[in-house]
Protein backbone atom coordinates (compact mmCIF):
# COMPACT_ATOMS: atom_id res chain seq x y z
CA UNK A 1 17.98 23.22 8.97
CA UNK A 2 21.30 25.50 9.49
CA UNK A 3 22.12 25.69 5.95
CA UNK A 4 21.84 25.22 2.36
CA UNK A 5 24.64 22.35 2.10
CA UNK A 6 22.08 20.04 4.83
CA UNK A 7 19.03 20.57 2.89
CA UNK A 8 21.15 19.69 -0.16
CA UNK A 9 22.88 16.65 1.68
CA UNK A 10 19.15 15.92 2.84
CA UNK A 11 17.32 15.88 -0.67
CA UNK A 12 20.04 14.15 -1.77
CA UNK A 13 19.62 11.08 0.90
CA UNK A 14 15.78 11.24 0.15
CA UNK A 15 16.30 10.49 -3.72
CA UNK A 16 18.98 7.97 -3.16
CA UNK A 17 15.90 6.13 -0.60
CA UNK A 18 12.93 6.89 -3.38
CA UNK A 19 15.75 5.10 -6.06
CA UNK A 20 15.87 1.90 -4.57
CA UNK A 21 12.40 1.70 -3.98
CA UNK A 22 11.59 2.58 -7.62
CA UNK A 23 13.77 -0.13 -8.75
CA UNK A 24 13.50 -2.82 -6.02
CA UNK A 25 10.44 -3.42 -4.29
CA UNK A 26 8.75 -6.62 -2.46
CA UNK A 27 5.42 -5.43 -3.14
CA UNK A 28 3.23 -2.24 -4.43
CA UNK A 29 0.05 -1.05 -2.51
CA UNK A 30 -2.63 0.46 -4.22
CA UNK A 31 -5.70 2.22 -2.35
CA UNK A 32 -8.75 3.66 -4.49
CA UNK A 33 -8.72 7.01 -2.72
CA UNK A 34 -11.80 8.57 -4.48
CA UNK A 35 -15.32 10.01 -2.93
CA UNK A 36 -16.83 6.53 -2.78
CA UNK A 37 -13.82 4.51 -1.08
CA UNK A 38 -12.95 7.61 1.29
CA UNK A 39 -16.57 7.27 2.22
CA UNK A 40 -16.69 3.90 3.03
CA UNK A 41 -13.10 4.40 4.86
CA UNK A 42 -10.18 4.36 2.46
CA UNK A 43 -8.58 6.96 4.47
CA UNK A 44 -8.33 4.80 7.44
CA UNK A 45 -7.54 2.10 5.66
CA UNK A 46 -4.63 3.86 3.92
CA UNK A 47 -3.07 5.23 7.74
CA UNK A 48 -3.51 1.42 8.61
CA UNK A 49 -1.27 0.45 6.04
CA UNK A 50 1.54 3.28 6.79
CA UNK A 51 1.16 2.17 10.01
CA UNK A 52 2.28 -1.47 9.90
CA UNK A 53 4.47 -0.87 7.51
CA UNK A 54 5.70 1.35 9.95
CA UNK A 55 5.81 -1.20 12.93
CA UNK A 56 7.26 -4.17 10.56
CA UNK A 57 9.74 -2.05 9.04
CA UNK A 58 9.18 -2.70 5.60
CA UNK A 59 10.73 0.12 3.42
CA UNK A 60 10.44 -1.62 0.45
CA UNK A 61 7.13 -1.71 -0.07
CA UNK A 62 5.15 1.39 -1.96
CA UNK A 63 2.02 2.62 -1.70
CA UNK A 64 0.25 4.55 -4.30
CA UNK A 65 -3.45 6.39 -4.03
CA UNK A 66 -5.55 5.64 -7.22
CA UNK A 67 -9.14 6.51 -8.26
CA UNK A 68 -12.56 4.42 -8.58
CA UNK A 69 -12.51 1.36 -10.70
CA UNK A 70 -16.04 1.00 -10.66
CA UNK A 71 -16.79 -1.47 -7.64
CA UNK A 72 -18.24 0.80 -5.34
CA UNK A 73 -19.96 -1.82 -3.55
CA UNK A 74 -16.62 -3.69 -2.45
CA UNK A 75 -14.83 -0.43 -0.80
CA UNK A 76 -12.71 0.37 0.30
CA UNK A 77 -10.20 -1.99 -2.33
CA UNK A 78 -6.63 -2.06 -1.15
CA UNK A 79 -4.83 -4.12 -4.51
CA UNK A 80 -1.77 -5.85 -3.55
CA UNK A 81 1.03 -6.09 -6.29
CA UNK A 82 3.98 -8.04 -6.29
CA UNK A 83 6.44 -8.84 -9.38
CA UNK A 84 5.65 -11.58 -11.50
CA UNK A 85 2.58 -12.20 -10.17
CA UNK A 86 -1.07 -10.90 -11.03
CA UNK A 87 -2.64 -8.30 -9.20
CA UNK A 88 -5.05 -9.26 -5.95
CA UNK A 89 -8.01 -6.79 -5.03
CA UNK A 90 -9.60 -6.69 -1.96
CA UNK A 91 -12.76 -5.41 -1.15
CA UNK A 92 -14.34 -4.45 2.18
CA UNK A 93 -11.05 -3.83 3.82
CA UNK A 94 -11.71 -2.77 7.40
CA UNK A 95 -7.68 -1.05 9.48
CA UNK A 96 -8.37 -4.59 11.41
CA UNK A 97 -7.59 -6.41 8.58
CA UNK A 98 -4.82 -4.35 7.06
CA UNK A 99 -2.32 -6.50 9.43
CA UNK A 100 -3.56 -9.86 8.10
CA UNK A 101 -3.03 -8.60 4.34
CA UNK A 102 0.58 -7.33 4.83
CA UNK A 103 1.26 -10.65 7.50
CA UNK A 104 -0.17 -13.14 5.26
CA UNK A 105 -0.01 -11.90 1.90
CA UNK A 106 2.75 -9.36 1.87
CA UNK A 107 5.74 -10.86 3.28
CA UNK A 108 4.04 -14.72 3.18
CA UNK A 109 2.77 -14.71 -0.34
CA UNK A 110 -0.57 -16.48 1.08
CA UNK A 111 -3.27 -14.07 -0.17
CA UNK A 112 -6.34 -13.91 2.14
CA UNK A 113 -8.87 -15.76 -0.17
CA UNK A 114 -11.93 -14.83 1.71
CA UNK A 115 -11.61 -11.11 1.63
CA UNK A 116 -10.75 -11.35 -2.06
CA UNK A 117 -12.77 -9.95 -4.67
CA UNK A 118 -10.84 -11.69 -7.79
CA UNK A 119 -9.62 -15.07 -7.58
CA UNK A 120 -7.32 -14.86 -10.67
């Protein structure tokens, strides 16, 4: 930064971007980010998911960090949720299968039944 007026014009651009993703957005992200799920490798998990998002492009999907709902046993739980529709938890989610999620589910609206851990 030179100046005041670039890191104005700068924040500016940045909460024109976060805007449109607060109003319009394919789908929302959720990763249970506490001591259990980091354990069993939410953190990975979670730089998986930047990462293809990253690779396919796909600024209009957010991503939020959230605590433990109580299912231990199935982390690390990435919940996928997309307007309109009800929201689909999976459990055991390895960074290998982070790219069949977004692929299939994400942009495809085919959840992955198998890795699911509610069938709503």
């Amino acid at each position: 930064m030179k100046s005041l007026e670039e890191l104005k014009a700068l924040k500016e651009k940045a909460k024109a971007e976060l805007s449109i993703r607060d109003k319009e957005y394919l789908a929302k992200i959720e990763i249970a980010m506490s001591t259990c799920g980091i354990t069993a490798g939410a953190r990975e998990v979670l730089n998986s998911v930047l990462e293809e998002l990253k690779v396919r492009n796909l600024t209009n999907v957010q991503i939020s960090q959230t605590g433990c709902p109580g299912l231990c046993f199935h982390e690390p739980l990435l919940t996928i949720i997309k307007p309109n529709q009800v929201r689909f938890v999976y459990g055991k989610v390895t960074p290998e299968r982070v790219k069949k999620i977004i692929s299939s589910h994400v942009i495809n609206d085919q959840p992955v039944k198998e890795w699911l851990i509610n069938l709503e």
